[in-house]
C-alpha atoms as a PDB file:
ATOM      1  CA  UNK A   1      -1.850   2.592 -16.960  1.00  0.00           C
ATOM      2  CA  UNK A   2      -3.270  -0.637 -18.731  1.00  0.00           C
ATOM      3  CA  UNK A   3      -2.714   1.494 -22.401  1.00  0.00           C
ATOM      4  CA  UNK A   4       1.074   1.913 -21.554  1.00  0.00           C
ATOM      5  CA  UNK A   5       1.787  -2.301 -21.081  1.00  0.00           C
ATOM      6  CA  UNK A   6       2.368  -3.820 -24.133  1.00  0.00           C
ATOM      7  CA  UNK A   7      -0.325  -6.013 -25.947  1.00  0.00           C
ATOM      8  CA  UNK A   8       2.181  -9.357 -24.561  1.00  0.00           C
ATOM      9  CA  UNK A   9       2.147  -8.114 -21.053  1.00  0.00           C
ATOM     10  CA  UNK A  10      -1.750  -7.661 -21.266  1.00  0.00           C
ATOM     11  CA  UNK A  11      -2.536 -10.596 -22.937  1.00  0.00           C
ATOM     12  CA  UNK A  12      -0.077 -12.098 -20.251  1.00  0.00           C
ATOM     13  CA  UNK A  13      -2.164 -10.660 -17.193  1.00  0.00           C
ATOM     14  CA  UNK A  14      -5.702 -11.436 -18.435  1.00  0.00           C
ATOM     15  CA  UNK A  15      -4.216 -14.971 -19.011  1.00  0.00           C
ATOM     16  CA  UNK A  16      -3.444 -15.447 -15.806  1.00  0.00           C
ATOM     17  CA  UNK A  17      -6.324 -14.728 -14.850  1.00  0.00           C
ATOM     18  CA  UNK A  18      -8.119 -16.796 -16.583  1.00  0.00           C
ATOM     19  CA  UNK A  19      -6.509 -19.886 -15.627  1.00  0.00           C
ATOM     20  CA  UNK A  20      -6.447 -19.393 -12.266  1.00  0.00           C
ATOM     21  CA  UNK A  21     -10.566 -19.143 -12.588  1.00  0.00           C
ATOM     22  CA  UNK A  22     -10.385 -22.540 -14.634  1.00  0.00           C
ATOM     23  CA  UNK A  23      -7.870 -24.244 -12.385  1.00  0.00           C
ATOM     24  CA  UNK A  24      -9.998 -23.568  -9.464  1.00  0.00           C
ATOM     25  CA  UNK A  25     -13.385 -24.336 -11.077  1.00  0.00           C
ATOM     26  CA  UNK A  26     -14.671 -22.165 -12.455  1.00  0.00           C
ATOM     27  CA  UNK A  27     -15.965 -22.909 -16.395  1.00  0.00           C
ATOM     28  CA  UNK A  28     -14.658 -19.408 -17.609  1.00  0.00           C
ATOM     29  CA  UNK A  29     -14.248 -20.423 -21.622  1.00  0.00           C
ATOM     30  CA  UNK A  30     -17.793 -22.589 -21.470  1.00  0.00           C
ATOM     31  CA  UNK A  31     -19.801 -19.168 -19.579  1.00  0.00           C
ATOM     32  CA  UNK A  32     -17.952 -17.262 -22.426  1.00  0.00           C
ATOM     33  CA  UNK A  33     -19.123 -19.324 -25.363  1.00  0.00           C
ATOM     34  CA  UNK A  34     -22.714 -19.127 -23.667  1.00  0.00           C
ATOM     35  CA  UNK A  35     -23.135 -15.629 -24.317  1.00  0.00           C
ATOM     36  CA  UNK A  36     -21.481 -15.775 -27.905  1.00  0.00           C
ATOM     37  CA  UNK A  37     -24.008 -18.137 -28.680  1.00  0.00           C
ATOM     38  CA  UNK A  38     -27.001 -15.910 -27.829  1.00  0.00           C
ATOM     39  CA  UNK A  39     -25.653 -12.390 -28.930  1.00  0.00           C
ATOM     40  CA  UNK A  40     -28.475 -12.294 -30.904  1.00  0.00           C
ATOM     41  CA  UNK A  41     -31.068 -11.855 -27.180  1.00  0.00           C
ATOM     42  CA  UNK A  42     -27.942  -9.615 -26.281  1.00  0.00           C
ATOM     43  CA  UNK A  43     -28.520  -7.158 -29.325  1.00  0.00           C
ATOM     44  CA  UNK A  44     -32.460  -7.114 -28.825  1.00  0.00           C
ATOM     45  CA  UNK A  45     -31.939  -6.476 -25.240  1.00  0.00           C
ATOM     46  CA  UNK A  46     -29.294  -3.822 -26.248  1.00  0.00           C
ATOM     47  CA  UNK A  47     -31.776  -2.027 -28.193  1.00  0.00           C
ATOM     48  CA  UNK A  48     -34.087  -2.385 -25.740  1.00  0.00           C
ATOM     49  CA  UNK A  49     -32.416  -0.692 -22.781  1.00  0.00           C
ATOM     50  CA  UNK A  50     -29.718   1.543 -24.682  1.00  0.00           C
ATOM     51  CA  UNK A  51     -30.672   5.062 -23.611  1.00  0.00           C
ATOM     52  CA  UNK A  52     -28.963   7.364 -26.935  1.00  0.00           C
ATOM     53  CA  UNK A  53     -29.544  10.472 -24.661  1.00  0.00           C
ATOM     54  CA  UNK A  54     -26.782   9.300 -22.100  1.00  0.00           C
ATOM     55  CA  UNK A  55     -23.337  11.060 -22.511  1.00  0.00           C
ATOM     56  CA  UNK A  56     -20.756   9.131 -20.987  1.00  0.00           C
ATOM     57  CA  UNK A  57     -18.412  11.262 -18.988  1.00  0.00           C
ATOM     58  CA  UNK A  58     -14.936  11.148 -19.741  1.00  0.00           C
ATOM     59  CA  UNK A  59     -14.032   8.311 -16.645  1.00  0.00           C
ATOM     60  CA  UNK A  60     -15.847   6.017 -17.896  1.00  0.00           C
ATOM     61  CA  UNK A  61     -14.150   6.332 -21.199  1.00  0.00           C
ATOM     62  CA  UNK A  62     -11.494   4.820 -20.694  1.00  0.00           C
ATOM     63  CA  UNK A  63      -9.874   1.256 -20.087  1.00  0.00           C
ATOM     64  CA  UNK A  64     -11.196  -0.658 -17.202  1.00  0.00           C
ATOM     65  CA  UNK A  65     -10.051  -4.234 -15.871  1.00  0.00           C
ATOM     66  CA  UNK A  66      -8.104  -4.952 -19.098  1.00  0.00           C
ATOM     67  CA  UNK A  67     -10.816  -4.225 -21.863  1.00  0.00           C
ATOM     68  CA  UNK A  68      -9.406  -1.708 -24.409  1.00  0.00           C
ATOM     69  CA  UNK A  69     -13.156  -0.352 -24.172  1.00  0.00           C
ATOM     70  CA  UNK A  70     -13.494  -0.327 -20.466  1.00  0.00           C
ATOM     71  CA  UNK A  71     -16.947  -1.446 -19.883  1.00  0.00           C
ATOM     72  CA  UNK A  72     -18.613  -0.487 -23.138  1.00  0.00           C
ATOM     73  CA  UNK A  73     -17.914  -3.448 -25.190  1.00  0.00           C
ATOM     74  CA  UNK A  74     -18.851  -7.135 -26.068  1.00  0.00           C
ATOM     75  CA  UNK A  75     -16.072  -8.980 -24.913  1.00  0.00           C
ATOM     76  CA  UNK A  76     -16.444  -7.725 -21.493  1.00  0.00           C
ATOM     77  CA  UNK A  77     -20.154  -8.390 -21.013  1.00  0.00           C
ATOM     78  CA  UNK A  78     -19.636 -11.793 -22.725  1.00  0.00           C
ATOM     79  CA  UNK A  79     -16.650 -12.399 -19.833  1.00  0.00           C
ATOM     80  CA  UNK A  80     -18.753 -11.120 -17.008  1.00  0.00           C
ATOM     81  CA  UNK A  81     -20.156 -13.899 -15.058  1.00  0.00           C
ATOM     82  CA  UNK A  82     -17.201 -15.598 -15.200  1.00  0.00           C
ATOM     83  CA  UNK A  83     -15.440 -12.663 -13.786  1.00  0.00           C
ATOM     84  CA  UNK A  84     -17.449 -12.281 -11.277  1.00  0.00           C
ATOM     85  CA  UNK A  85     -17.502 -15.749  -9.859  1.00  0.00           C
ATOM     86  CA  UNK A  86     -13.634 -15.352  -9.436  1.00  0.00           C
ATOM     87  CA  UNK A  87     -13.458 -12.035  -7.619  1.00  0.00           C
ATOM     88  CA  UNK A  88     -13.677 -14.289  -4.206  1.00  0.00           C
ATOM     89  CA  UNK A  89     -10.612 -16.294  -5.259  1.00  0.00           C
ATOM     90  CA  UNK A  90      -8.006 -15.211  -3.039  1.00  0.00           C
ATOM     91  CA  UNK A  91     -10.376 -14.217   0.035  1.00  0.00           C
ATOM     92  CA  UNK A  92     -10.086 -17.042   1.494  1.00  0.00           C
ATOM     93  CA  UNK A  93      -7.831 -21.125   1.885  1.00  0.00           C
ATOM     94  CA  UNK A  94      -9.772 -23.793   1.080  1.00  0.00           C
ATOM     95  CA  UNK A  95     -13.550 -23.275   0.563  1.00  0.00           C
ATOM     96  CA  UNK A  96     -14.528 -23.409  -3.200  1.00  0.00           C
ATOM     97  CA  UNK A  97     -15.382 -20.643  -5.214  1.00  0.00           C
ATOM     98  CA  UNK A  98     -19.033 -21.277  -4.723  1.00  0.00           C
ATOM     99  CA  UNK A  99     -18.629 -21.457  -0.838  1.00  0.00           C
ATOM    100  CA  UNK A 100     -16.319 -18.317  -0.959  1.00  0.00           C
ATOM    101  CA  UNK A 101     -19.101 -16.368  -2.993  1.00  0.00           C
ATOM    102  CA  UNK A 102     -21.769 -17.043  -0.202  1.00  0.00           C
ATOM    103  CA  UNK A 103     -19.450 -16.356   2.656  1.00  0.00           C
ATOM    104  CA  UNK A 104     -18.279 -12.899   1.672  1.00  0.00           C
ATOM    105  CA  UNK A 105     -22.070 -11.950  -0.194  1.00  0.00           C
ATOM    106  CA  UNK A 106     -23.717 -13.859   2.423  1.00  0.00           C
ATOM    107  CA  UNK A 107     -21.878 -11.221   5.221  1.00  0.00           C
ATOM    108  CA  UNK A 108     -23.257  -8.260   3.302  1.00  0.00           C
ATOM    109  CA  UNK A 109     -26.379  -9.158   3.105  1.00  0.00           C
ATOM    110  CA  UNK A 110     -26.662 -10.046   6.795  1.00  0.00           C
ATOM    111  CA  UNK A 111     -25.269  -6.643   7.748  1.00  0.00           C
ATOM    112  CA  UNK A 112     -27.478  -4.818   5.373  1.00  0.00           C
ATOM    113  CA  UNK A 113     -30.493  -6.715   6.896  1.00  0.00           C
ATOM    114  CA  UNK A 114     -29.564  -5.797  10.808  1.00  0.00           C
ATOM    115  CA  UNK A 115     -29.061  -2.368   9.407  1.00  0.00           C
ATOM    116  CA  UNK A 116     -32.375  -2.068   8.499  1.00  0.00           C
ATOM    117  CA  UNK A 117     -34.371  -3.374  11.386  1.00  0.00           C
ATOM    118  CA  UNK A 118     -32.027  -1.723  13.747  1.00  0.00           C
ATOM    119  CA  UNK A 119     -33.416   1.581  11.466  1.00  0.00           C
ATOM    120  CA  UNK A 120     -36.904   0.455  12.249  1.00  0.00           C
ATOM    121  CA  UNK A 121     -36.809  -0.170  15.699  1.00  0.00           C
ATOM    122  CA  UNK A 122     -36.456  -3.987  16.549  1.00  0.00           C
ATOM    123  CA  UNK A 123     -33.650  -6.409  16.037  1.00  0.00           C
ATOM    124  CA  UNK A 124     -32.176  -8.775  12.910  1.00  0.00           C
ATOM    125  CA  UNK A 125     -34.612 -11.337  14.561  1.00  0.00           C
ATOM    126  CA  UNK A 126     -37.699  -9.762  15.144  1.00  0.00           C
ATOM    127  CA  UNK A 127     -40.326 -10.806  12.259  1.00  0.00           C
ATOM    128  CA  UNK A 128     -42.543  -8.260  12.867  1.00  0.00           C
ATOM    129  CA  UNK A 129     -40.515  -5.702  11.037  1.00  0.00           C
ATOM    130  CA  UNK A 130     -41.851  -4.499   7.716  1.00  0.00           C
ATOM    131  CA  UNK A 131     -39.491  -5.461   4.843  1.00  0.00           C
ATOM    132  CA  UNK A 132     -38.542  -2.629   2.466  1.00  0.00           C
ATOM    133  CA  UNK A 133     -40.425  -2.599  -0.886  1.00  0.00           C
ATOM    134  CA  UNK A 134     -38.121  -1.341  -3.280  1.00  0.00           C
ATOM    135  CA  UNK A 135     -34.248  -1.576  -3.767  1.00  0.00           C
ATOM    136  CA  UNK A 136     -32.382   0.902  -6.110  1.00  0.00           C
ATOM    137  CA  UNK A 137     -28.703  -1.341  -6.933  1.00  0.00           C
ATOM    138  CA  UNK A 138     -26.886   1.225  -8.417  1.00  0.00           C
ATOM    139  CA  UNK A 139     -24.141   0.286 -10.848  1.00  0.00           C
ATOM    140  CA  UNK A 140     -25.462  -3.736 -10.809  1.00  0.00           C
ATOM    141  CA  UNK A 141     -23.271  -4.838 -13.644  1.00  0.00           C
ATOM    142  CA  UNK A 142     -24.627  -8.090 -15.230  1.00  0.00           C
ATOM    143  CA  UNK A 143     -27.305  -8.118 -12.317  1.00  0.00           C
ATOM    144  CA  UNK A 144     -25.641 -10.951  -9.938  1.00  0.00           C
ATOM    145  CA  UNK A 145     -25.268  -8.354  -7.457  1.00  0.00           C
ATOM    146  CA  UNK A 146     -29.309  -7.322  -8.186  1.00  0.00           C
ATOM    147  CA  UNK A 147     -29.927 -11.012  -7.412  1.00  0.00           C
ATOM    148  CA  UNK A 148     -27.722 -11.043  -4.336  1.00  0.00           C
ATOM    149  CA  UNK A 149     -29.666  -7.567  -2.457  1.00  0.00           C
ATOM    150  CA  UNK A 150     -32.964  -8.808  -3.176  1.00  0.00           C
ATOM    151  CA  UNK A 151     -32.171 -12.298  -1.547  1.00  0.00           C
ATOM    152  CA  UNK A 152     -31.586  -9.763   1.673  1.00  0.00           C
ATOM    153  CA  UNK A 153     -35.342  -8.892   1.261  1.00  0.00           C
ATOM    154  CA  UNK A 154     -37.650 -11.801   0.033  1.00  0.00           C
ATOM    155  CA  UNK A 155     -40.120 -10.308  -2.086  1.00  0.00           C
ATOM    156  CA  UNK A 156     -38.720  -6.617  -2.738  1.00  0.00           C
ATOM    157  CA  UNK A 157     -38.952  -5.207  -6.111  1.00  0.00           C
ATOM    158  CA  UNK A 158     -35.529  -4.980  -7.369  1.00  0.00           C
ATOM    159  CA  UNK A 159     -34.109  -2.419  -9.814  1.00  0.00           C
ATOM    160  CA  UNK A 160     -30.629  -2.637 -11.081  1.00  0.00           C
ATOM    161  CA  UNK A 161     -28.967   0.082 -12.735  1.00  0.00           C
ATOM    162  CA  UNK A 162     -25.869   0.551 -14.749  1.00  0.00           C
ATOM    163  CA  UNK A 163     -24.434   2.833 -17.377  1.00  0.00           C
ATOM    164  CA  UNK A 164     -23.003  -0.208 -19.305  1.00  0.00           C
ATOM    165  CA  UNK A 165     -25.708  -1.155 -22.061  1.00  0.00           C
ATOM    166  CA  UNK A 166     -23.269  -3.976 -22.871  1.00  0.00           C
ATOM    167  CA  UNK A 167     -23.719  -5.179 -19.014  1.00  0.00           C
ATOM    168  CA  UNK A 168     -27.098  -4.387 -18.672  1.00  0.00           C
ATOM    169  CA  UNK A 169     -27.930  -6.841 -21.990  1.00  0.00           C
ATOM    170  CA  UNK A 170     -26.308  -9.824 -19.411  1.00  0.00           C
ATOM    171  CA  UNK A 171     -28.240  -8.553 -16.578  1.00  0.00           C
ATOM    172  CA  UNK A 172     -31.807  -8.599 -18.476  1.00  0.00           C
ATOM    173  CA  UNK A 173     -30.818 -12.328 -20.179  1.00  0.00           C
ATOM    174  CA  UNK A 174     -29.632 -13.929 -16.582  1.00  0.00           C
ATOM    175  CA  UNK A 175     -32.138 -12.084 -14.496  1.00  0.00           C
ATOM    176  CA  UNK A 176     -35.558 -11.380 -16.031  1.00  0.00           C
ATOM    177  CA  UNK A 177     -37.460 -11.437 -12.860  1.00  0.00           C
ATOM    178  CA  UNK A 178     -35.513  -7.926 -11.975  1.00  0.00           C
ATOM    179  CA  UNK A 179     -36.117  -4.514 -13.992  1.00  0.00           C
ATOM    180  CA  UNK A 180     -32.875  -2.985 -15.411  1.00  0.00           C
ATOM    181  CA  UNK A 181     -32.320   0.813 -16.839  1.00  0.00           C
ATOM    182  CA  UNK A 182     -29.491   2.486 -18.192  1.00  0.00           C
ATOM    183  CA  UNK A 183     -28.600   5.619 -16.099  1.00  0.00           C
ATOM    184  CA  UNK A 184     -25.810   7.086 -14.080  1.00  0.00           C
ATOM    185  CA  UNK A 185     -25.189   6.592 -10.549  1.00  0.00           C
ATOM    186  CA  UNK A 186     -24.625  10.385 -10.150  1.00  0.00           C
ATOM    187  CA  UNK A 187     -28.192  11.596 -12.124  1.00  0.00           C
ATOM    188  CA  UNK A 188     -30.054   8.197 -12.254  1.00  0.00           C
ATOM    189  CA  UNK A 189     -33.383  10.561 -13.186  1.00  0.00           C
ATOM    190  CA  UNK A 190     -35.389   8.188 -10.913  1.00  0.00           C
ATOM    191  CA  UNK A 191     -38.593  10.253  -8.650  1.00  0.00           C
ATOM    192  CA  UNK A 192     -37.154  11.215  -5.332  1.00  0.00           C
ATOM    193  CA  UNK A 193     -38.063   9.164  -2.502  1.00  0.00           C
ATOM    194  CA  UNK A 194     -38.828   5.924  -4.506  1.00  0.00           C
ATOM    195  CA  UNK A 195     -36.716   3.351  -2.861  1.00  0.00           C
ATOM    196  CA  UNK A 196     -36.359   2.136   0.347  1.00  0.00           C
ATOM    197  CA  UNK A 197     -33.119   0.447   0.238  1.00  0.00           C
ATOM    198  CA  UNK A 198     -29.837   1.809  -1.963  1.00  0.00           C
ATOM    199  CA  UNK A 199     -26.978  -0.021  -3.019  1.00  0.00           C
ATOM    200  CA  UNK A 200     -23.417   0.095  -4.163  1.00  0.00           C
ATOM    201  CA  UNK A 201     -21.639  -3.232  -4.991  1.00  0.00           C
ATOM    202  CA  UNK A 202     -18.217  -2.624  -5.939  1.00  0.00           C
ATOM    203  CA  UNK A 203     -19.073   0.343  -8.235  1.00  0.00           C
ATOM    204  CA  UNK A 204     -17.584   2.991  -5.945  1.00  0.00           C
ATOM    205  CA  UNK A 205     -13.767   2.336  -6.648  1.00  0.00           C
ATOM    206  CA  UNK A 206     -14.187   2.726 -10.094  1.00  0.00           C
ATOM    207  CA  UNK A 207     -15.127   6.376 -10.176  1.00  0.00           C
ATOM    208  CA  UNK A 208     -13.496   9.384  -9.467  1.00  0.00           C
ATOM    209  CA  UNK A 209     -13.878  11.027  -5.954  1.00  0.00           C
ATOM    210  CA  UNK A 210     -16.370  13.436  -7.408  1.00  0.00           C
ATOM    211  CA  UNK A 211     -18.659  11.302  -8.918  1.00  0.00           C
ATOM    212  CA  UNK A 212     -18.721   9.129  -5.648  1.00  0.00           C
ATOM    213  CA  UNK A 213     -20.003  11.965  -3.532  1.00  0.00           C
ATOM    214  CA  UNK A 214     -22.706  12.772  -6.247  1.00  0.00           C
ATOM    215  CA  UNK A 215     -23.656   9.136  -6.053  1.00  0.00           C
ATOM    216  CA  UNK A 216     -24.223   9.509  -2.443  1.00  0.00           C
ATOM    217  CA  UNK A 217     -26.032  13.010  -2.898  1.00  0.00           C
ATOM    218  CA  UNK A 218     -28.515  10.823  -5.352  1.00  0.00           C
ATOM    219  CA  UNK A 219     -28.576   7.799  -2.978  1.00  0.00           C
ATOM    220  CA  UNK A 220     -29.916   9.977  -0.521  1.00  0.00           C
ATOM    221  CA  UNK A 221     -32.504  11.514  -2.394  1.00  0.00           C
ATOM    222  CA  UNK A 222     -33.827   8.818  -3.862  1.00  0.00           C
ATOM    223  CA  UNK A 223     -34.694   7.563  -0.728  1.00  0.00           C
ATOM    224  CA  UNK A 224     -37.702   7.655   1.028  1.00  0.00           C
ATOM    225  CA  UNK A 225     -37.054   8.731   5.112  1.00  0.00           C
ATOM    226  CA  UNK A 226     -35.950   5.773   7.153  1.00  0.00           C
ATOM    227  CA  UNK A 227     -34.538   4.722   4.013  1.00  0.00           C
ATOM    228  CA  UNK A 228     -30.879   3.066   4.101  1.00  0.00           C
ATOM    229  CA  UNK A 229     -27.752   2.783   2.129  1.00  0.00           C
ATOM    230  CA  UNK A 230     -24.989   0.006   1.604  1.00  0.00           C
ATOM    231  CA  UNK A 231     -21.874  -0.091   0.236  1.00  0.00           C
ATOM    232  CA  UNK A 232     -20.297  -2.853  -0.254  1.00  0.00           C
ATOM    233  CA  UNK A 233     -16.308  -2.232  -1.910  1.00  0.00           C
ATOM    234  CA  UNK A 234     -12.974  -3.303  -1.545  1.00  0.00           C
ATOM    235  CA  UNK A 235     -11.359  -1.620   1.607  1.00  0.00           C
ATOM    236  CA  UNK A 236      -8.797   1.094   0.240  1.00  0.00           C
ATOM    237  CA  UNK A 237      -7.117   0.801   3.987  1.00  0.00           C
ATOM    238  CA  UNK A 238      -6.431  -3.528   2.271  1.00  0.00           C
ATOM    239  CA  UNK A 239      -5.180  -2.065  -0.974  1.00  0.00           C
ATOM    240  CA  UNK A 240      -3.124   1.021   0.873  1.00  0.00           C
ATOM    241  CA  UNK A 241      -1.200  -1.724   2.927  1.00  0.00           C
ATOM    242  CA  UNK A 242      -0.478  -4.207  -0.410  1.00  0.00           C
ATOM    243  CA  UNK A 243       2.705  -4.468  -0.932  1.00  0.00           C
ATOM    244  CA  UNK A 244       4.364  -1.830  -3.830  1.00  0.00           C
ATOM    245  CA  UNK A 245       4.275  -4.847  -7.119  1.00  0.00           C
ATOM    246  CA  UNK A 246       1.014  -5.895  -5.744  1.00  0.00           C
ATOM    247  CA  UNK A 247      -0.774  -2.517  -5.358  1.00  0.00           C
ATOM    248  CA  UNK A 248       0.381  -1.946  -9.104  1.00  0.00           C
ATOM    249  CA  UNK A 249      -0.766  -4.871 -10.789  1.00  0.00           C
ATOM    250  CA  UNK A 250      -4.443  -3.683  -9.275  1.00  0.00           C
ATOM    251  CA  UNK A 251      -4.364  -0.034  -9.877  1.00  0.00           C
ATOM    252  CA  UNK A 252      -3.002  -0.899 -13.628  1.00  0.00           C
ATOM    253  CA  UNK A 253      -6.788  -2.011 -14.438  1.00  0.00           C
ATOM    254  CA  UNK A 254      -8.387  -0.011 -12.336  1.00  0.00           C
ATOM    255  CA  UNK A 255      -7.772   4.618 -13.063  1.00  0.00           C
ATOM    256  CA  UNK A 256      -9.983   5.850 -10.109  1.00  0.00           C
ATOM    257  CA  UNK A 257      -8.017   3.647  -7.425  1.00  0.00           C
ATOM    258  CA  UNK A 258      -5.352   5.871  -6.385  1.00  0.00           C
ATOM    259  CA  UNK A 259      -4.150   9.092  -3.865  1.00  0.00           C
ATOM    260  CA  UNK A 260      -6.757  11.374  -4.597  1.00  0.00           C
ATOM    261  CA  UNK A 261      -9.510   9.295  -5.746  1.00  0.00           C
ATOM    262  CA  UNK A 262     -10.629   5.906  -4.261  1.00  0.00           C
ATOM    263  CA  UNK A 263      -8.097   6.043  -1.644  1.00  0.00           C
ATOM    264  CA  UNK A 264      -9.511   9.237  -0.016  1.00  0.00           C
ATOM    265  CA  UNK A 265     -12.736   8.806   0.152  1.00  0.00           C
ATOM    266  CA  UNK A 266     -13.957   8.883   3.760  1.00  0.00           C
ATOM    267  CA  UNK A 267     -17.136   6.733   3.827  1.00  0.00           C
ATOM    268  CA  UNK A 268     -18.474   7.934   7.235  1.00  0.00           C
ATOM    269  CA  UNK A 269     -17.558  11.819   6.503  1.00  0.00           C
ATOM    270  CA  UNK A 270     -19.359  11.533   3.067  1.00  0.00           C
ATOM    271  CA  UNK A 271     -22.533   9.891   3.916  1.00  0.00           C
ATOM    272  CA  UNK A 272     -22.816  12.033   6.771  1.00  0.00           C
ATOM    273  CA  UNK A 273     -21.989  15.531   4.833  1.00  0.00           C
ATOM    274  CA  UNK A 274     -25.102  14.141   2.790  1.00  0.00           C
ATOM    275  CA  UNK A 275     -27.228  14.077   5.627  1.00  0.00           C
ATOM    276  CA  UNK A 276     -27.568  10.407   6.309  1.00  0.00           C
ATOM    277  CA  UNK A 277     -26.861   9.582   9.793  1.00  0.00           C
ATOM    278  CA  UNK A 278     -25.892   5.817  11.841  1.00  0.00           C
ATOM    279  CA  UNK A 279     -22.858   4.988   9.583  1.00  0.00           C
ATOM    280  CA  UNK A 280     -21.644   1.689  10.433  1.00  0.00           C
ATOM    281  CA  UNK A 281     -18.284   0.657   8.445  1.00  0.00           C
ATOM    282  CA  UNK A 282     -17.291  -3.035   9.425  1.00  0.00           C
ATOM    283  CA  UNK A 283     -14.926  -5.507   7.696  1.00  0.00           C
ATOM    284  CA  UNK A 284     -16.887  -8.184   5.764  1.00  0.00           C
ATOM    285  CA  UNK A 285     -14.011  -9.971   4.441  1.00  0.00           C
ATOM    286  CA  UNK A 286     -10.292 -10.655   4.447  1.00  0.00           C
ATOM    287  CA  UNK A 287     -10.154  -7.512   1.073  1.00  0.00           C
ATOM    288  CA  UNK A 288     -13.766  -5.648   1.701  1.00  0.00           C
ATOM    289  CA  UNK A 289     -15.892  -3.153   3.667  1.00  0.00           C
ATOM    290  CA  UNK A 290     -19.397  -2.992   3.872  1.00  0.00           C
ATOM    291  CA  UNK A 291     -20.527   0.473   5.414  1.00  0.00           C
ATOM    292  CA  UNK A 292     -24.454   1.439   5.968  1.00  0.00           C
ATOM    293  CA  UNK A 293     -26.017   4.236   6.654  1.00  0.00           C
ATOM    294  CA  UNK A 294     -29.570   5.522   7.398  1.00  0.00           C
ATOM    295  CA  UNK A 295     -31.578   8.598   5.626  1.00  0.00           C
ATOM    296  CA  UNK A 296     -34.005  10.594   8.785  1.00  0.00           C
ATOM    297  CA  UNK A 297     -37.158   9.747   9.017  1.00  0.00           C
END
């Protein structure tokens, strides 16, 4: 586990990540200093979304993707964007990191969108399909993957919701045209049946098996019928086949991605012991899986 390394060995591994997000483009230090500079917005939007009556459960308290304070803290939400613009780095040789974003989101989105007009009865092309009118993203970070769902659906009313206030301050300041609310993805408290469209984005292989099922249970009751889900997460089958050193140096940041936990969940047997039915599960990239799924009408 990250706690175990010493603080040399960490600092070494979150510097090398760092430059490799610089060397290849991306202004990591500048989108850092950004958010420094308006922690003040942070704290008001902090106080603004912070629900006190949340207990965190004891997975999330822990260390996640090198932060002493997992997700609850400052310097993560302040190294966020950044973060996320290099998670596409090694997908794929030669496009930029710009191009690489859009080719493996771009993917999701187009299989999300078949999804649903297959659902309704017509196919990816036919116009005549009404759009859904609201999407739930469950566990939407600092909101880029909020912005990235609703682009599937032009005009949907986006929610995004995360149990990082810290990440949910980022998400309000970058995206104001989308609602955010602290909740869990397991008991989100939301009226059942309010959302047409549910998603994961890379939420799922950061908590324990049991709190993924119970995120699906939710899912599917906060949709209305006809309803669909998407997941979009890295493929444990990719991370089972990485070699030994490799498979390490990612499980050492992340606790939920081992035997057990991440790497058994069966996507098709959960949704379906849910009660949603049409699970898809396709390859959308060289490292993820998106799988969708449809609640009965």
């Amino acid at each position: 586990p990250w706690e175990f390394l010493t603080s040399i060995a960490q600092d070494a591994a979150r510097g090398w990540f760092v430059k490799r997000a610089e060397d290849r483009g991306i202004p990591w230090s500048e989108s850092v200093q950004s958010f420094e500079d308006r922690q003040g917005e942070l704290d008001s939007n902090y106080a603004d979304l912070c629900d006190p009556s949340i207990e965190y459960p004891d997975y999330y308290l822990q260390p996640f993707h090198g932060y002493d304070s997992g997700n609850l803290e400052w310097h993560a939400a302040h190294e966020l964007e950044a973060a996320t613009q290099s998670m596409c780095l090694g997908y794929y040789s030669g496009p930029s990191w710009q191009d690489s974003q859009e080719m493996f989101r771009g993917a999701a989105r187009a299989t999300i969108a078949e999804m649903w007009s297959s659902s309704h009865g017509a196919g990816p092309e036919d116009t005549s399909v009404k759009p859904p009118r609201t999407l739930l993203d469950i566990g939407c970070s600092g909101g880029f993957s909020t912005e990235e769902m609703a682009k599937t659906f032009p005009g949907v009313s986006a929610t995004g919701l995360d149990l990082s206030p810290h990440y949910l301050s980022v998400a309000k300041l970058t995206y104001p045209q989308f609602h955010f609310m602290h909740g869990m993805a397991e008991n989100t408290g939301l009226p059942s049946g309010s959302f047409d469209v549910v998603t994961f984005n890379f939420i799922l292989h950061e908590l324990p098996l049991a709190a993924s099922l119970a995120a699906f249970r939710e899912a599917h009751r906060l949709l209305a019928p006809g309803g669909i889900v998407a997941v979009l997460d890295i493929d444990p089958r990719r991370l089972l086949e990485l070699p030994p050193l490799r498979r390490w140096a990612f499980q050492v940041t992340e606790p939920w991605c081992k035997d057990g936990e991440y790497y058994s969940l069966n996507f098709k047997k959960a949704l379906e012991e849910v009660g949603f039915d049409s699970v898809k599960t396709t390859s959308n990239d060289p490292v993820n899986a998106v799988v969708v799924a449809r609640k009965s009408k």
